[in-house]
Every structure is written in C-alpha cells, then in structure tokens.
C-alpha atoms as a PDB file:
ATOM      1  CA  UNK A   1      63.890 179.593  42.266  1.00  0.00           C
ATOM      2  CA  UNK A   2      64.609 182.222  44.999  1.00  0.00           C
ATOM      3  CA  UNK A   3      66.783 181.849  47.560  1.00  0.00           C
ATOM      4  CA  UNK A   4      65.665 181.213  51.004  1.00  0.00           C
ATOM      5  CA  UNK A   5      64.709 184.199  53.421  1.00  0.00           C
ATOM      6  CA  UNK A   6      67.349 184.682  55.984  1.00  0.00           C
ATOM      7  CA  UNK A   7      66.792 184.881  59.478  1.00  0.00           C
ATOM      8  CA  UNK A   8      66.960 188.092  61.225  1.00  0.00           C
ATOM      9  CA  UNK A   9      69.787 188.068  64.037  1.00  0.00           C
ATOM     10  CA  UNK A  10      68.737 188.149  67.717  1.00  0.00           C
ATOM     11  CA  UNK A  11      68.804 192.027  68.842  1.00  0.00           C
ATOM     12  CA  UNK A  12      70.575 191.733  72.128  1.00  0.00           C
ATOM     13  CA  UNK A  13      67.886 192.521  75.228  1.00  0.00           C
ATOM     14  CA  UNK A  14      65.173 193.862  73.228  1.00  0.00           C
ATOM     15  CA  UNK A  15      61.416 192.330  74.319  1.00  0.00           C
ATOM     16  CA  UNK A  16      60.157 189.547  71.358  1.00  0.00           C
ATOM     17  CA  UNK A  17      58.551 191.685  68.396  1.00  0.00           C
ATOM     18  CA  UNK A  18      55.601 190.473  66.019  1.00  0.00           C
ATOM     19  CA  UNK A  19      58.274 189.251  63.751  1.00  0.00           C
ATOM     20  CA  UNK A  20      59.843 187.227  66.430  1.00  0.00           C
ATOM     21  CA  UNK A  21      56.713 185.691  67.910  1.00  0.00           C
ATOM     22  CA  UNK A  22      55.848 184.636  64.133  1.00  0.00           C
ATOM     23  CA  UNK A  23      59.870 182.754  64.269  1.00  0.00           C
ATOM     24  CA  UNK A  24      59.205 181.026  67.525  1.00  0.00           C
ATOM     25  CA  UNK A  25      55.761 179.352  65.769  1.00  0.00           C
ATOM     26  CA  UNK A  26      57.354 178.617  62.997  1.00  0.00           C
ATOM     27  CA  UNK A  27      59.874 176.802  64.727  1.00  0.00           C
ATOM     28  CA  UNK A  28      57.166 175.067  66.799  1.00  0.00           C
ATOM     29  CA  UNK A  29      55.778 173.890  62.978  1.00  0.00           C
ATOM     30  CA  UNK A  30      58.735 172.549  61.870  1.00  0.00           C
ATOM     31  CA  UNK A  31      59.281 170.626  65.383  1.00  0.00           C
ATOM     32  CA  UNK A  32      62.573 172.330  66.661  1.00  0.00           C
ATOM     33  CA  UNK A  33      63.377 173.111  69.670  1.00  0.00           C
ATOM     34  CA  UNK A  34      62.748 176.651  70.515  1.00  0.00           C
ATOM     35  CA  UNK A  35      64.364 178.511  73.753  1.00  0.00           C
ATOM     36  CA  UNK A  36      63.809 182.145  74.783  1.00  0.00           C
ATOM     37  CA  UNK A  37      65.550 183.331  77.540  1.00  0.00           C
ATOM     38  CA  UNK A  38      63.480 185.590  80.829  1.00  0.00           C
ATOM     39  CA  UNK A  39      64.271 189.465  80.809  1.00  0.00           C
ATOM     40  CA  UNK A  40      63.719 189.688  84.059  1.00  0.00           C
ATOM     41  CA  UNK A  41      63.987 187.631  87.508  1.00  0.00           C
ATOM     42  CA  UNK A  42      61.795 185.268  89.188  1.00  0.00           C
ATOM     43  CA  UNK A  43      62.553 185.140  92.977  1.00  0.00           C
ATOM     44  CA  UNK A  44      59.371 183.181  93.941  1.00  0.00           C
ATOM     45  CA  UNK A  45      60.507 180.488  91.163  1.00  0.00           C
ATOM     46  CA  UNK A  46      64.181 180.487  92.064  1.00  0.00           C
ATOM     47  CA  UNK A  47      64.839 182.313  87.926  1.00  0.00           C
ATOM     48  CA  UNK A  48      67.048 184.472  87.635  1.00  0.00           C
ATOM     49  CA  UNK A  49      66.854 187.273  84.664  1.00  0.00           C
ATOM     50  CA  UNK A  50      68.749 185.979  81.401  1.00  0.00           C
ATOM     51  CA  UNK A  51      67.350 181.948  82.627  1.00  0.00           C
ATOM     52  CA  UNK A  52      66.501 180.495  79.369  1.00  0.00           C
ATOM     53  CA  UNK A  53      63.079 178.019  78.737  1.00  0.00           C
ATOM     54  CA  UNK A  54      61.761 176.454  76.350  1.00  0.00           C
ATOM     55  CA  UNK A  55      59.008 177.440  74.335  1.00  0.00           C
ATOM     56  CA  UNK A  56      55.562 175.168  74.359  1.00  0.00           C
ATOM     57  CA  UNK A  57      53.199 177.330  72.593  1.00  0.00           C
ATOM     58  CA  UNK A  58      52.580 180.836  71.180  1.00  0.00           C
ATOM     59  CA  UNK A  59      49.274 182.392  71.652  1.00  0.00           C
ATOM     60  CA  UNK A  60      49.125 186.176  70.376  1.00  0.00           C
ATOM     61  CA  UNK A  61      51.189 187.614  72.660  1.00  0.00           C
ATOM     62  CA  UNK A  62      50.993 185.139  75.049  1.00  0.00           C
ATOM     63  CA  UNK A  63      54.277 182.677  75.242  1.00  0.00           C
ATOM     64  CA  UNK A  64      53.970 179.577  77.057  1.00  0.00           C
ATOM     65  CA  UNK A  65      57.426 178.229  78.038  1.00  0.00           C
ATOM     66  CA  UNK A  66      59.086 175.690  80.285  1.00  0.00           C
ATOM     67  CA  UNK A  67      61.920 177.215  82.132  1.00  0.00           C
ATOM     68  CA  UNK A  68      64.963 175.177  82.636  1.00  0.00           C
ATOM     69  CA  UNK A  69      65.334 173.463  86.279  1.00  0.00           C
ATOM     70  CA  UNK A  70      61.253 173.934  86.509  1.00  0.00           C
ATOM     71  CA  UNK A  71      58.588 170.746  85.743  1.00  0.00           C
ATOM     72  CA  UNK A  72      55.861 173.003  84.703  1.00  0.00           C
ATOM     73  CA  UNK A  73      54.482 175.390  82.130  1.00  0.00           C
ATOM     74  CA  UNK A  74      54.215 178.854  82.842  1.00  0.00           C
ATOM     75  CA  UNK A  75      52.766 181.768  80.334  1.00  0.00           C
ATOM     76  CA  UNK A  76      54.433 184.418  79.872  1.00  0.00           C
ATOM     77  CA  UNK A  77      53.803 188.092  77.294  1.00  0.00           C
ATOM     78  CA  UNK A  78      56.330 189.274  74.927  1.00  0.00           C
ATOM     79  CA  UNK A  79      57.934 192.079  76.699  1.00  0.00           C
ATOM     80  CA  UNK A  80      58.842 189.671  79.315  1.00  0.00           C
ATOM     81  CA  UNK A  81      61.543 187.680  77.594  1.00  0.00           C
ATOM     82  CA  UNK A  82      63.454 188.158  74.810  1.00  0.00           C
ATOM     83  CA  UNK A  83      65.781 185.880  71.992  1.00  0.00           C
ATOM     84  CA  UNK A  84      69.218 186.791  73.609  1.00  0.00           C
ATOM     85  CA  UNK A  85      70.531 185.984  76.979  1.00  0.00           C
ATOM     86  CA  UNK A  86      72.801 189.533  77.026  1.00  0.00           C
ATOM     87  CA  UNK A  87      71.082 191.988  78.777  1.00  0.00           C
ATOM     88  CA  UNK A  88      71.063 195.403  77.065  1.00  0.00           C
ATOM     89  CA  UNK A  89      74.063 197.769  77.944  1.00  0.00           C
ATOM     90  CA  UNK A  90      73.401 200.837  79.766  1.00  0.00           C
ATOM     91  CA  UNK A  91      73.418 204.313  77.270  1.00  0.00           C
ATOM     92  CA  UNK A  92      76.329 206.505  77.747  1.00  0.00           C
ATOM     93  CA  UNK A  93      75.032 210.059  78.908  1.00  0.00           C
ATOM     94  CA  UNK A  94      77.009 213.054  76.412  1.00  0.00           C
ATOM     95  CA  UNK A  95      78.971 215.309  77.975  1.00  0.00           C
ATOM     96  CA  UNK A  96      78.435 218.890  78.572  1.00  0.00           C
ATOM     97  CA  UNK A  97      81.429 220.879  76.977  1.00  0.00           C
ATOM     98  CA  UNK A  98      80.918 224.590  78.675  1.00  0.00           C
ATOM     99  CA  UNK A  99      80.387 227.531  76.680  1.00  0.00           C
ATOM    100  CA  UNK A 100      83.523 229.044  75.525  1.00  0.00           C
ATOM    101  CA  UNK A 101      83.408 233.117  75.196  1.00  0.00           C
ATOM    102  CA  UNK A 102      85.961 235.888  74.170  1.00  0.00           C
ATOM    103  CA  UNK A 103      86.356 239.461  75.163  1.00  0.00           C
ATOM    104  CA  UNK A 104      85.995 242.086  72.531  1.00  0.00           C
ATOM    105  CA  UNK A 105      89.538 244.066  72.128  1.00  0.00           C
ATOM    106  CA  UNK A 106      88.927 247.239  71.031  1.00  0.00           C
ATOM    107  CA  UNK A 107      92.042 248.412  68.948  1.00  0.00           C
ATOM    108  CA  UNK A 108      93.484 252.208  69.068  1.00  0.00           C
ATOM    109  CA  UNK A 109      96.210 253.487  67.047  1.00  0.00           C
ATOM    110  CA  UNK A 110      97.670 257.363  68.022  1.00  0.00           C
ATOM    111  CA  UNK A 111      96.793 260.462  66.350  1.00  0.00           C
ATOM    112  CA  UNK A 112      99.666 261.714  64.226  1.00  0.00           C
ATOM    113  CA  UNK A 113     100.500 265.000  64.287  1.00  0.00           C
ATOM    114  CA  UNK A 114     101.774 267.392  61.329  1.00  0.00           C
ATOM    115  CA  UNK A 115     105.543 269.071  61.602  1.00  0.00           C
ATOM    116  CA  UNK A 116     104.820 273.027  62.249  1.00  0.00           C
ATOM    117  CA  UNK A 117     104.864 275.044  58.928  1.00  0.00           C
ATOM    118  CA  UNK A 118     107.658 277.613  58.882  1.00  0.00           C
ATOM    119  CA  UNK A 119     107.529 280.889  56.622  1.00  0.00           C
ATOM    120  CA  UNK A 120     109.668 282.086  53.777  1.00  0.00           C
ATOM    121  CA  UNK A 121     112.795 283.931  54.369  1.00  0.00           C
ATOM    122  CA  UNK A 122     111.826 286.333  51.996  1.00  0.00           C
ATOM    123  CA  UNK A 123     108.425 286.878  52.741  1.00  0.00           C
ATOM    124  CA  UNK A 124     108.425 289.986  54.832  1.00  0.00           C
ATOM    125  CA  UNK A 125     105.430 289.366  56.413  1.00  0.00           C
ATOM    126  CA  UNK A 126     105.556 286.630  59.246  1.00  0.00           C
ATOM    127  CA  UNK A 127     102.649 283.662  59.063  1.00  0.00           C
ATOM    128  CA  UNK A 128     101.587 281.648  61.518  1.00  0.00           C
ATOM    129  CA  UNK A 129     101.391 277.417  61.025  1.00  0.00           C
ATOM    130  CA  UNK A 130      97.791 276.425  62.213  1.00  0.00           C
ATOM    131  CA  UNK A 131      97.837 272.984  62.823  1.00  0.00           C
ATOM    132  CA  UNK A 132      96.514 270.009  61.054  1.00  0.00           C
ATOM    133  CA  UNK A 133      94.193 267.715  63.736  1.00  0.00           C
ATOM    134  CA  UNK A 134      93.926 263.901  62.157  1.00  0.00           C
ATOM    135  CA  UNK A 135      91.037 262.447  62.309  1.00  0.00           C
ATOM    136  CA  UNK A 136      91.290 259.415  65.036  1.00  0.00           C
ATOM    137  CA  UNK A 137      90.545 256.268  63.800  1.00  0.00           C
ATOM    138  CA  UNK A 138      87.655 254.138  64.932  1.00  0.00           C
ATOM    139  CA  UNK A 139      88.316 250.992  67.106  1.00  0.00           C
ATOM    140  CA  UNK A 140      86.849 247.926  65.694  1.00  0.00           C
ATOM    141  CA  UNK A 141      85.373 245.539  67.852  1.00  0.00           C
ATOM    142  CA  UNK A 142      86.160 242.083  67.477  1.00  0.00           C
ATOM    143  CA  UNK A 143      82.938 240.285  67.658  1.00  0.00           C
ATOM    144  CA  UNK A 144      82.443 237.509  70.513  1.00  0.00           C
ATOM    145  CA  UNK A 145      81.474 234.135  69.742  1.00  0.00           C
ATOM    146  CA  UNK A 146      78.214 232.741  69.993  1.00  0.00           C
ATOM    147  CA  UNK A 147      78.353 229.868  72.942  1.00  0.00           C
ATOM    148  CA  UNK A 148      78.876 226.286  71.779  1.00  0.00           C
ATOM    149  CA  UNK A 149      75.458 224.158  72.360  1.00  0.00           C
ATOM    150  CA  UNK A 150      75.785 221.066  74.635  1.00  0.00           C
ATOM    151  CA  UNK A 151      74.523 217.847  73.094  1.00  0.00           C
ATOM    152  CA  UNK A 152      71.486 216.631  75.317  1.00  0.00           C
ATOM    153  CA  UNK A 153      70.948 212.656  75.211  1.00  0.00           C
ATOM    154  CA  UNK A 154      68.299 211.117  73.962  1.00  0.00           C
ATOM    155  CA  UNK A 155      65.066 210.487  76.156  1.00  0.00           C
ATOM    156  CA  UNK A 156      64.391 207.091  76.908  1.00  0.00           C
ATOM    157  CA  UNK A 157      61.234 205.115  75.978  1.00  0.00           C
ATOM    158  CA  UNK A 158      59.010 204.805  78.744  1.00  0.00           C
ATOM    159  CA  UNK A 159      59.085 201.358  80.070  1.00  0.00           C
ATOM    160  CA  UNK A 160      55.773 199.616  79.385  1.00  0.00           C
ATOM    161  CA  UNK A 161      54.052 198.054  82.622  1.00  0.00           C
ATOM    162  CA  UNK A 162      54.332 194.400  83.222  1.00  0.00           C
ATOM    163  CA  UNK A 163      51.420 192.219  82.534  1.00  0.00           C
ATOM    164  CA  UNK A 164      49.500 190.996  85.048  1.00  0.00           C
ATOM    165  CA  UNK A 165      49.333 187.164  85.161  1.00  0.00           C
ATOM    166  CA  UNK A 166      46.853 184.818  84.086  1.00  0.00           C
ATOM    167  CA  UNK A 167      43.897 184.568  86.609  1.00  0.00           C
ATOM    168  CA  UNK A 168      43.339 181.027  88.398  1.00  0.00           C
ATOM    169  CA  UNK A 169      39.955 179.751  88.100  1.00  0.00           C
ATOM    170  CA  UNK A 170      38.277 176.267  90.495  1.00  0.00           C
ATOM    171  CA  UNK A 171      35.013 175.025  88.679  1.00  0.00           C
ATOM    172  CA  UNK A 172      33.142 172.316  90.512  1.00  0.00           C
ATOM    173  CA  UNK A 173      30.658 170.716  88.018  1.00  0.00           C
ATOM    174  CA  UNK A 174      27.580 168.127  89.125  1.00  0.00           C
ATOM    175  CA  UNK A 175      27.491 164.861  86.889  1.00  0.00           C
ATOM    176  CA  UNK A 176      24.568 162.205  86.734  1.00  0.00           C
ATOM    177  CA  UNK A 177      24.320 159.576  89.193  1.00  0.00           C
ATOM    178  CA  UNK A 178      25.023 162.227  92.007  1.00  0.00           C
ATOM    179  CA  UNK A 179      28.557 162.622  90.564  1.00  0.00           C
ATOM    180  CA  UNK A 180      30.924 165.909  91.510  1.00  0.00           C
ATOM    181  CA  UNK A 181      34.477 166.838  89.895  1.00  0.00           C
ATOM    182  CA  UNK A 182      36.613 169.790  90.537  1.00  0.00           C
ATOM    183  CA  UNK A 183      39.005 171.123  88.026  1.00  0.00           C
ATOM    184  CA  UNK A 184      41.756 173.918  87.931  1.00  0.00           C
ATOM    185  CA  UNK A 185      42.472 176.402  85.471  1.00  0.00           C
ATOM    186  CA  UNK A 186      45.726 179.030  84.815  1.00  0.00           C
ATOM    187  CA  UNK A 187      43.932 181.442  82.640  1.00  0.00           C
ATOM    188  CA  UNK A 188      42.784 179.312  79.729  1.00  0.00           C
ATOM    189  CA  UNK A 189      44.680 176.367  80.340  1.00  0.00           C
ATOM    190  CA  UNK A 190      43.722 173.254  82.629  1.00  0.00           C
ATOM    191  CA  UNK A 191      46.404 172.445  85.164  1.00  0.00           C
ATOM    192  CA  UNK A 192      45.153 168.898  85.880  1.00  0.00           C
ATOM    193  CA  UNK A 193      42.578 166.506  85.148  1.00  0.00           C
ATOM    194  CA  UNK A 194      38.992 166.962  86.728  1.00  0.00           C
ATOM    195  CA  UNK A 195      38.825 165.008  89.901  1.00  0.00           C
ATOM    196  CA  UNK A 196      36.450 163.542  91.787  1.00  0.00           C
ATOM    197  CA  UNK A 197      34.790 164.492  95.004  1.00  0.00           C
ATOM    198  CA  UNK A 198      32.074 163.591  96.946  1.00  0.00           C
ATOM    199  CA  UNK A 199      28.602 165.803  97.511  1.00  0.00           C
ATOM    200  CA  UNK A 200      29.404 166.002 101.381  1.00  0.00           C
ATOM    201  CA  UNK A 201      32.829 167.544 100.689  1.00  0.00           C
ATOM    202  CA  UNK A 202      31.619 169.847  98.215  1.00  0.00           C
ATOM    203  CA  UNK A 203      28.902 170.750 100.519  1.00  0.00           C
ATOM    204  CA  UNK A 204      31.121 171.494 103.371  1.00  0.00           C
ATOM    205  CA  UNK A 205      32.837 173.584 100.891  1.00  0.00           C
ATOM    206  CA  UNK A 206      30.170 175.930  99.080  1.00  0.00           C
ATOM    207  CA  UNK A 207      29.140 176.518 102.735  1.00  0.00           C
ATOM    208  CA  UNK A 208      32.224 177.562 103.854  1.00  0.00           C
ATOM    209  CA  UNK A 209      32.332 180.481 101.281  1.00  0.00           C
ATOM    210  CA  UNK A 210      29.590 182.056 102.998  1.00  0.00           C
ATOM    211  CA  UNK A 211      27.686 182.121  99.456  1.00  0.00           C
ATOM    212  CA  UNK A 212      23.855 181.278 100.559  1.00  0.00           C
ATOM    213  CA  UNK A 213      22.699 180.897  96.384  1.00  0.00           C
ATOM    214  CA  UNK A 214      25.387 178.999  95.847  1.00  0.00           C
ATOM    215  CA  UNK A 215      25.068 177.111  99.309  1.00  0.00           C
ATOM    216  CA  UNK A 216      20.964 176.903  97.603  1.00  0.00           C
ATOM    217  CA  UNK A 217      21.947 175.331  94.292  1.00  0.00           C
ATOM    218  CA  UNK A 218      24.301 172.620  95.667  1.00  0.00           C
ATOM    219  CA  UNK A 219      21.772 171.697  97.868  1.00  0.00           C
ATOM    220  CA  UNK A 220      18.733 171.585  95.939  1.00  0.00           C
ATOM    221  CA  UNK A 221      20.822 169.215  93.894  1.00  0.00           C
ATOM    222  CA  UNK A 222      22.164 166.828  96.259  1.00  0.00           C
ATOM    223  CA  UNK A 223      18.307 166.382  98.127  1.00  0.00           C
ATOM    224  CA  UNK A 224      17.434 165.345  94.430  1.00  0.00           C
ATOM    225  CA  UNK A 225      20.061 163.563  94.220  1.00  0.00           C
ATOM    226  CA  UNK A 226      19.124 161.933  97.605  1.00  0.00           C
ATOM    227  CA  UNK A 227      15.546 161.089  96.869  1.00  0.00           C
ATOM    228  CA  UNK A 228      16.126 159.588  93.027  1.00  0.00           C
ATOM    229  CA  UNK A 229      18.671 157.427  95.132  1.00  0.00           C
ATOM    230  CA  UNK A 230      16.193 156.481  97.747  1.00  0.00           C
ATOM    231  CA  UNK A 231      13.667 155.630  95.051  1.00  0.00           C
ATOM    232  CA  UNK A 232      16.149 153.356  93.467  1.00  0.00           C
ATOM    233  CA  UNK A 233      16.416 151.505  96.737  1.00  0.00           C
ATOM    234  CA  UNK A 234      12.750 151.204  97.326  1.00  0.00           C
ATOM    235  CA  UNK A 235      12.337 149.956  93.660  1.00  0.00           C
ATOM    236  CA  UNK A 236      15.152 147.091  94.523  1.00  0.00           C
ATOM    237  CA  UNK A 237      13.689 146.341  97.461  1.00  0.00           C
ATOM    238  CA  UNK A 238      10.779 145.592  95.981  1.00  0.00           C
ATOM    239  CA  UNK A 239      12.191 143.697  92.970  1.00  0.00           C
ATOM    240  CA  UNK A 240      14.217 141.448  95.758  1.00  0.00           C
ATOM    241  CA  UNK A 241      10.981 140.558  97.215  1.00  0.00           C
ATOM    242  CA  UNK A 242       9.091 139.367  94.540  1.00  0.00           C
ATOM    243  CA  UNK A 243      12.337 137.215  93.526  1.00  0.00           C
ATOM    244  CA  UNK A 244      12.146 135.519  97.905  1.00  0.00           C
ATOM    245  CA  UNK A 245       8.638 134.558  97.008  1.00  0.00           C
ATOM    246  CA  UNK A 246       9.152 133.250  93.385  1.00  0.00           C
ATOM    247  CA  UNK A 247      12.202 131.062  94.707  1.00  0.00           C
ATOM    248  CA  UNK A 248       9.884 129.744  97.721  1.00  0.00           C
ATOM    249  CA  UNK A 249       7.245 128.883  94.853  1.00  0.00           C
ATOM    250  CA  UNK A 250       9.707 126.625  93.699  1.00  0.00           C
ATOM    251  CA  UNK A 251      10.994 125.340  97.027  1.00  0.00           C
ATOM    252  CA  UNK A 252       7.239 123.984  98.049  1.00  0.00           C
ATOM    253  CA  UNK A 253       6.380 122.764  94.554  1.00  0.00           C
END
C-alpha cells in the first residue's frame, strides 16, 4: 500500500498554478470547504487585497468564488488570487561594491660602485684603475588588479495583464401564447431566473435601441400574436352564441 501523496505547502503570494487549481477541485469533490484569498483590491466591492472567499466552482482557469462580507458569486482567473493571505515581500536590490585599484610601484635599488684599483709598489710603471659600471637593475612593476564586478539583481518577470471580466449578456426570448421573458447572464452563468414581461414593454424597449430589424422582428411577432388572439375571440364568440340559442331551445320547449 503506498502512502498518501502529501500536499504541497501554500507558496506565499504567488498567483494559483495548474497544480493548485487541480487542489481547489479536488477539494470541491470531496465537499470541503475551500477559501482562496484576492491578490489584489476591489474598491468598487468594498475588498481589500489579501480578503479571502470561498471557492464555488473551478472552470479552467476560471475560479468562481464568494468573497466574505459579499451575497454573490463573482468569477475570477488564476493570477488574480492566490492560496496565502501574505503578500509577497519586496526583493532586496545587491549592492554595488566600487572597483578597488592599486598603483604600480616601480622598485629601484642604487648602482654600486667598485673601490679604485691601486698599483704595485714595485711595479715601476704606474697603471691607471678604469672603473667597473654595474649594470642597474630593472624595476619590476607590480601588476594592478583587475576591478571587482558588481553583482546586478535579477530582472523581474514581467507582470502578466489582468483579465478582462466576464461580458454581461440580456436575452429576451418570445414564448407561445404571446409570452416574453428576459434573462441575464455574467459570461456563462445566469444571474437570475427568466422573468416575465409583457409584448408592450418589450416593444417600448427594442424601439428604444434604435435597432429598426430588431424593432421589425418584435413586431412582426406581436401583430401575429395579435391576430391568432383576435381569432380566438371571434371563434368564442361564436361558440357563446350557439350555446344563447341552444339554452332558449330549451327555455320555449
């Protein structure tokens, strides 16, 4: 039997990985409670960077999460929240340590110089001491050394753009019976039920878009509408009067 797989620890401020996303639905399996916290903050929604929520779903990328002190369901990508509520510290920058040089010394020693030769006393003939030049010895340099190199940091990663979020979408959809509903939609997800309207209303509507083939279509439906409705009414009437005369029939008889 092989023991259980152990759970990666949180890396502080870093944006939810592939690995993570894959945690966060299968703690969503199992039925736990899952919270990620926001890497940034929400001014229009009162968040503030580090708020934690709790996650409802996990769709590729996409994170849909419930943050605390807010009664709705908002979606969210990867980059934009993270397992930790510790933001990231800020790199330290290295510091530049200035070039250090030396001076070369060159070093000189003086030329010695030989004691005069003096001649035999018996040598009749005088001789005269010719002097011995040294050779002068050659300065050595002392070499200089090379400049120390200054440790650069390391470049940054280049901070992804944010997502844009999900588009909202109205549909309003025609139903028999001259029936109209309107529903909302946050990206792929319905805010509300469909609710009902009436064909004046959505009428009044279309027309106020300024859209004259969509202003056409509602139209064209709603005068059919209209005219199987006053057919229905004809065909009642008509239905009512037979049934006035069959009840006199029976009155008289």
């Amino acid at each position: 039997m092989s023991a259980p797989a152990r759970r990666r620890a949180p890396r502080p401020g870093e944006a939810l990985s592939a690995e993570d996303l894959a945690t966060l639905e299968a703690g969503l399996a199992a039925g736990r409670r899952v919270t990620v916290y926001l890497r940034e903050a929400t001014p229009s929604l009162g968040l503030e960077a580090g708020a934690s929520a709790r996650v409802i779903s996990v769709d590729g990328t996409t994170v849909t999460v419930s943050p605390k002190g807010i009664d709705d369901q908002l979606p969210y990508e990867a980059d934009e929240l993270r397992l930790s509520k510790d933001a990231p510290a800020p790199a330290r920058k290295a510091t530049k340590v200035a070039p250090r040089t030396t001076a070369a010394r060159p070093t000189t020693r003086p030329a010695v110089v030989p004691p005069p030769v003096v001649p035999h006393a018996a040598t009749p003939r005088s001789e005269t001491p010719v002097p011995v030049k040294a050779a002068p010895e050659k300065s050595v340099a002392t070499p200089a050394l090379a400049p120390e190199t200054s440790v650069k940091p390391a470049a940054r990663p280049a901070r992804r753009t944010k997502a844009q979020p999900a588009p909202v979408s109205v549909t309003v959809t025609s139903g028999p019976d001259d029936q109209w509903t309107v529903t909302v939609s946050h990206g792929a997800k319905k805010l509300a039920k469909p609710s009902d309207v009436t064909a004046d209303r959505v009428l009044r509507a279309i027309r106020e878009l300024g859209d004259d083939v969509a202003s056409a279509a509602v139209e064209d439906k709603i005068e059919a509408a209209r005219a199987a409705a006053l057919e229905r009414v004809e065909a009642l009437s008509r239905e009512l009067d037979e049934a006035r005369r069959a009840l006199d029939r029976l009155k008289n008889e």
